[in-house]
Protein backbone atom coordinates (compact mmCIF):
# COMPACT_ATOMS: atom_id res chain seq x y z
CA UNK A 1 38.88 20.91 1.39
CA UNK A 2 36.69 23.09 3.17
CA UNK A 3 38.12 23.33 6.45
CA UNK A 4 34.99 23.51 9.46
CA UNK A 5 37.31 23.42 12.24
CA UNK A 6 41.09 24.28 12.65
CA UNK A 7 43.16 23.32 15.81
CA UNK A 8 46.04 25.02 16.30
CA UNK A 9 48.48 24.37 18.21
CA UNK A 10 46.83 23.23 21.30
CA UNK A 11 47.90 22.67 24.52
CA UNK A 12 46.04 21.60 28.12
CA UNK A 13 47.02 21.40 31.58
CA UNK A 14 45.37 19.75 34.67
CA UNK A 15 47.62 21.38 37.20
CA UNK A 16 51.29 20.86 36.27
CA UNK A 17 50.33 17.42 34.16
CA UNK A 18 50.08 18.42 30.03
CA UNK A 19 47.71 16.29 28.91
CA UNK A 20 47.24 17.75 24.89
CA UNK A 21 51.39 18.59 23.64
CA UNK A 22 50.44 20.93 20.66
CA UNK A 23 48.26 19.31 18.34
CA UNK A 24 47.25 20.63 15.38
CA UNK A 25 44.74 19.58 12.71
CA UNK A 26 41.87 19.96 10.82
CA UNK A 27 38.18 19.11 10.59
CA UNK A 28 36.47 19.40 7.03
CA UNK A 29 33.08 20.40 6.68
CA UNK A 30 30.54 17.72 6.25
CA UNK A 31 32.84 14.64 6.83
CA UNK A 32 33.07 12.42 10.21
CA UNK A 33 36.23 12.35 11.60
CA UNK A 34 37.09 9.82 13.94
CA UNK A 35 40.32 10.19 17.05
CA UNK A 36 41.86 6.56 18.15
CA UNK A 37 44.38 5.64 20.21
CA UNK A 38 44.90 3.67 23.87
CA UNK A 39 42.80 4.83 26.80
CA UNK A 40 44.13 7.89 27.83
CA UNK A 41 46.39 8.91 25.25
CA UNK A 42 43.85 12.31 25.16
CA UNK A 43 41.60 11.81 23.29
CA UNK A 44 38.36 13.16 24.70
CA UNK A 45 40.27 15.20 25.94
CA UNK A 46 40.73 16.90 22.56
CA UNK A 47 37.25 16.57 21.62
CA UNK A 48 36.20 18.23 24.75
CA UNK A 49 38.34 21.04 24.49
CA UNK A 50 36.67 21.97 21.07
CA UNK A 51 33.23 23.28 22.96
CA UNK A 52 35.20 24.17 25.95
CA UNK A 53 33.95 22.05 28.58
CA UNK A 54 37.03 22.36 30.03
CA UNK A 55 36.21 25.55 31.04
CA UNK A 56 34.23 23.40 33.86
CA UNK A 57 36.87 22.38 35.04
CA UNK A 58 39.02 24.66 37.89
CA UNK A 59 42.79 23.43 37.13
CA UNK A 60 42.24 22.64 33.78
CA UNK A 61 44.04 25.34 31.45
CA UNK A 62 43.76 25.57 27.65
CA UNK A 63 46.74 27.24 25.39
CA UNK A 64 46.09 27.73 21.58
CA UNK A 65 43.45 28.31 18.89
CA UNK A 66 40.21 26.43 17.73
CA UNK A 67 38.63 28.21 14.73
CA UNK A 68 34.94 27.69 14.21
CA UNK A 69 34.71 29.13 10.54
CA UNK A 70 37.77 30.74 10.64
CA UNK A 71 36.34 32.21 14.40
CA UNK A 72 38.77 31.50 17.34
CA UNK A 73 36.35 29.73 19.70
CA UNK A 74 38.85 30.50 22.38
CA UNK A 75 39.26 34.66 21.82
CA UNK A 76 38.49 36.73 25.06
CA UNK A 77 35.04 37.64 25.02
CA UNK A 78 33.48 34.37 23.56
CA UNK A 79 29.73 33.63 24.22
CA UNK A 80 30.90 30.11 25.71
CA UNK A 81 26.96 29.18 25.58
CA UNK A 82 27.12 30.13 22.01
CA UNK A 83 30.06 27.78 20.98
CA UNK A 84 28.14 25.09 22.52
CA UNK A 85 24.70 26.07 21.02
CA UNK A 86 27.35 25.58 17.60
CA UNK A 87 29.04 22.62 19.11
CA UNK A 88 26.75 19.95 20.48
CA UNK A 89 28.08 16.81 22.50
CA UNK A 90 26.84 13.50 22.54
CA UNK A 91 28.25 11.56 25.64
CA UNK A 92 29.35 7.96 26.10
CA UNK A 93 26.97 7.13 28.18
CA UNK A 94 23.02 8.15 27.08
CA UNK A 95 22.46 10.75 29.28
CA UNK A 96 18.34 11.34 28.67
CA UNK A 97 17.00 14.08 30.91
CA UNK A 98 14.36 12.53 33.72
CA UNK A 99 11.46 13.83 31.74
CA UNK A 100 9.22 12.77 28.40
CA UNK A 101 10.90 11.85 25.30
CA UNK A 102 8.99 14.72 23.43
CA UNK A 103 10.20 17.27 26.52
CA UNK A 104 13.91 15.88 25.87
CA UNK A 105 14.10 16.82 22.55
CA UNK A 106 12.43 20.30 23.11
CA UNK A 107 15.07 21.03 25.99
CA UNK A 108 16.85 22.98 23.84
CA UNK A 109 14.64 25.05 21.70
CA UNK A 110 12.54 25.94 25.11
CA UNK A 111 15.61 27.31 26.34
CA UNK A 112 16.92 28.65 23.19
CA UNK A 113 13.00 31.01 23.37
CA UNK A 114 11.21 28.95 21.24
CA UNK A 115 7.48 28.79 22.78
CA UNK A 116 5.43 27.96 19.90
CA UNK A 117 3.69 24.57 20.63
CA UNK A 118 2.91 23.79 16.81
CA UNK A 119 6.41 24.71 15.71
CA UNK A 120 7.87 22.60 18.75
CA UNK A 121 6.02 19.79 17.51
CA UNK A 122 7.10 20.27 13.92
CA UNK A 123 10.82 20.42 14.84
CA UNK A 124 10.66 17.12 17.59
CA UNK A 125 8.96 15.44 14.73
CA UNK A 126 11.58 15.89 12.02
CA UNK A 127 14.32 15.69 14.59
CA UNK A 128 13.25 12.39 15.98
CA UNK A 129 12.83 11.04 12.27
CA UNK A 130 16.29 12.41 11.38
CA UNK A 131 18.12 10.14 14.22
CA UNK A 132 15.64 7.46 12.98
CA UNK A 133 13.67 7.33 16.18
CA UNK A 134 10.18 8.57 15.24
CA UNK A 135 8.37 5.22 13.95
CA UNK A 136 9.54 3.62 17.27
CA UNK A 137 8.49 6.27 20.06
CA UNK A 138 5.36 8.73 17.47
CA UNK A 139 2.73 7.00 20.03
CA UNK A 140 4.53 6.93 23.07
CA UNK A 141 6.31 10.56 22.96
CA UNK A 142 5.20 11.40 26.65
CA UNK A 143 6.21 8.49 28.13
CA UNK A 144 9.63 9.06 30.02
CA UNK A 145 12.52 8.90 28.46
CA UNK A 146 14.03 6.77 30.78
CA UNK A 147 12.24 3.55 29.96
CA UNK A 148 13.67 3.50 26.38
CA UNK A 149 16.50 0.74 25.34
CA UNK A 150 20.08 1.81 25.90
CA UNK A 151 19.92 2.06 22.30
CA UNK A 152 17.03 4.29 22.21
CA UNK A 153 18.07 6.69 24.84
CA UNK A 154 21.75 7.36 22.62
CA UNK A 155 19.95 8.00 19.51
CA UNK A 156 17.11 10.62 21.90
CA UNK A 157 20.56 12.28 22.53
CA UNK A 158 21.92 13.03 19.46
CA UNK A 159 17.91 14.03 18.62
CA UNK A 160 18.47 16.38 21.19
CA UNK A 161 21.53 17.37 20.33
CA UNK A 162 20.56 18.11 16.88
CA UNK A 163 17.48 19.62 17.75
CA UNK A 164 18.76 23.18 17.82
CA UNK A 165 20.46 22.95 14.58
CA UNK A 166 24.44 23.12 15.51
CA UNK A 167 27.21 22.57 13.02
CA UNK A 168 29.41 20.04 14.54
CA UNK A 169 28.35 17.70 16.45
CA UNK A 170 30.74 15.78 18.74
CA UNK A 171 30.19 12.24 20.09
CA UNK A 172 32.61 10.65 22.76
CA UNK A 173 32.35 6.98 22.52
CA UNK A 174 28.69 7.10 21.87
CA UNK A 175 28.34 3.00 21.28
CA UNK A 176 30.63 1.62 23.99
CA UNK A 177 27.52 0.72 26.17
CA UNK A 178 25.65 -0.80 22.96
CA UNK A 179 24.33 -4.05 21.88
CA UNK A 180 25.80 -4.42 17.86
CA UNK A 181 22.51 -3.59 16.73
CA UNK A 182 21.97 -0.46 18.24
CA UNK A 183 25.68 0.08 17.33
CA UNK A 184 24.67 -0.29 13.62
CA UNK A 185 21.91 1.77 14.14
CA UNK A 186 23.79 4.64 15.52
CA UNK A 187 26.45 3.98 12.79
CA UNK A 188 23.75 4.60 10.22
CA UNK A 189 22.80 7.85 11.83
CA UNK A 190 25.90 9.49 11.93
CA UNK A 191 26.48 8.68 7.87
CA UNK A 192 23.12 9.98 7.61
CA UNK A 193 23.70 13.16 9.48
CA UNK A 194 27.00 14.05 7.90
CA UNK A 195 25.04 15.48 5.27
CA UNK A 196 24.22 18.43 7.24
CA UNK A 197 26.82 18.74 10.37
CA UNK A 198 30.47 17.68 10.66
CA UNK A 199 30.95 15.20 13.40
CA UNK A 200 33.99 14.56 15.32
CA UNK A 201 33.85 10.90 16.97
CA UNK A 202 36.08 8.84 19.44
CA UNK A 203 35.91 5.44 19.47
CA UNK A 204 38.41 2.54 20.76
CA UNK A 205 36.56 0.37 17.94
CA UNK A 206 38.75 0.52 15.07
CA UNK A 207 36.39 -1.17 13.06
CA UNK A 208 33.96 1.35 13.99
CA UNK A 209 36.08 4.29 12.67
CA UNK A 210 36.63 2.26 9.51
CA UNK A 211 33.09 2.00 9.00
CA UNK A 212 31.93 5.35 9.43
CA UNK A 213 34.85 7.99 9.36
CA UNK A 214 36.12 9.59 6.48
CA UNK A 215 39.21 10.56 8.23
CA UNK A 216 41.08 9.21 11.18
CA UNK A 217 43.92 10.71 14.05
CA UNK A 218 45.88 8.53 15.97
CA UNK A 219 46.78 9.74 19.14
CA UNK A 220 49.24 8.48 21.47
CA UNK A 221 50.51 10.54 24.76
CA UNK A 222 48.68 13.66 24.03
CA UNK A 223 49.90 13.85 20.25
CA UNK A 224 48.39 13.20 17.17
CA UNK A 225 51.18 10.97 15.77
CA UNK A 226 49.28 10.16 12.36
CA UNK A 227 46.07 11.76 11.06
CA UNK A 228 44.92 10.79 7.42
CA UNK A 229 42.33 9.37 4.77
CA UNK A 230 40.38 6.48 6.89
CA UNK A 231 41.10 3.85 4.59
CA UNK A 232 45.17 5.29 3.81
CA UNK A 233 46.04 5.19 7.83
CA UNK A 234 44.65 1.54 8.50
CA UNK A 235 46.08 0.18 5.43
CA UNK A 236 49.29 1.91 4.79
CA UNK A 237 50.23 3.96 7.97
CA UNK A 238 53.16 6.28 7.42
CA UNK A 239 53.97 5.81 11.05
CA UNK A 240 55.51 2.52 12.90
CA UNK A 241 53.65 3.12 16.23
CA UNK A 242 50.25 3.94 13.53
CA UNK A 243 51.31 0.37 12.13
CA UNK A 244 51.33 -1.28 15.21
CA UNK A 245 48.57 -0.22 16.67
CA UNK A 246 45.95 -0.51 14.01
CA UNK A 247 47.71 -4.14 13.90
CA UNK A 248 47.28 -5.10 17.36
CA UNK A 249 50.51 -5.54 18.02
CA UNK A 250 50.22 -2.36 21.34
CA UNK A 251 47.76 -0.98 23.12
């Protein structure tokens, strides 16, 4: 298995509450991985602490490793802007910036110094095709973003996210505001895009994580109590509390 990501060991603080209690794991190359467990057990937690956006955050304090191809994401010195650059987020809610969709998906290269108009076209082309947006938006790409479908504005995110190439991509509950056919559609996109990037996904759907992960952690109080093969951990957990939560019977 190549491994893309390795946690080690890590630990996070808001003040004097520990919300992550040493978890450990890791994230193969190429597959989607999916984290699931009650509200507040820590899970975006976890997948915001592997781009550091908890470094936003004044009491929050992170203990332990994150290896980025075998590179501690966390060592002193870190280009932060970098990791992310290497590490894109998609957030629950579509986030679209107030301008056109074609200016949304350029966001990143502009500020990344790419000026050349032609090549900016060529890569907001291919980009919106690869998160299967292009056929619905290729005459409308300078309209705002903000009048696109709920739908339409999550996939223009991960577009945008993708746009400046990273390797993992990380997506926090990016359906929970969908209607089931944008769901499907985004579904479709990730198992298409796995191909390239590895993407780390939370998701309080179970059936969502069956559908489209390859592997899955169950979290509960700011461990990973169970963290296997998709298909092995729903249908024969090794763990009771695994058991009775992919059955319904908590949480």
């Amino acid at each position: 298995m190549n491994t893309k990501l390795a946690i080690r060991n890590i630990r996070l603080s808001y003040g004097k509450q520990e919300v992550l209690k040493g978890i450990s794991m890791d994230i193969p190359a190429n597959q989607i991985v999916a984290l699931i467990g009650p509200s507040g057990c820590g899970k975006s937690t976890l997948l915001r602490a592997m781009n550091r956006m908890h470094d936003l955050s004044p009491t929050a304090r992170v203990q332990g490793d994150i290896l980025l191809d075998g590179e501690n994401i966390y060592a002193p010195g870190t280009d932060v802007v970098a990791i992310r650059r290497k590490i894109g987020m998609v957030f629950q809610k579509p986030n679209p910036f107030p301008k056109s969709i074609f200016d949304n998906v350029a966001y990143g290269l502009k500020i990344n110094g790419e000026r050349n108009r032609k090549r900016l076209q060529e890569i907001v082309e291919r980009t919106l095709r690869s998160s299967y947006l292009w056929e619905e938006v290729k005459d409308h790409l300078y309209k705002s973003a903000l009048e696109l479908s709920g739908g339409q504005q999550q996939r223009l995110c991960i577009a945008r996210a993708v746009a400046v190439t990273p390797q993992v991509l990380l997506m926090d509950e990016p359906c929970s505001a969908l209607d089931p056919i944008s769901t499907a559609r985004v579904e479709e996109l990730m198992l298409e895009l796995k191909k390239d990037y590895t993407i780390v996904i939370v998701t309080h759907n179970m059936q969502q994580a069956q559908r489209v992960a390859d592997r899955t952690a169950f979290m509960y109080l700011g461990e990973v109590i169970e963290y296997n093969d998709t298909a092995q951990l729903f249908n024969q957990p090794q763990q009771e509390l695994t058991a009775n939560y992919v059955s319904g019977t908590f949480g």
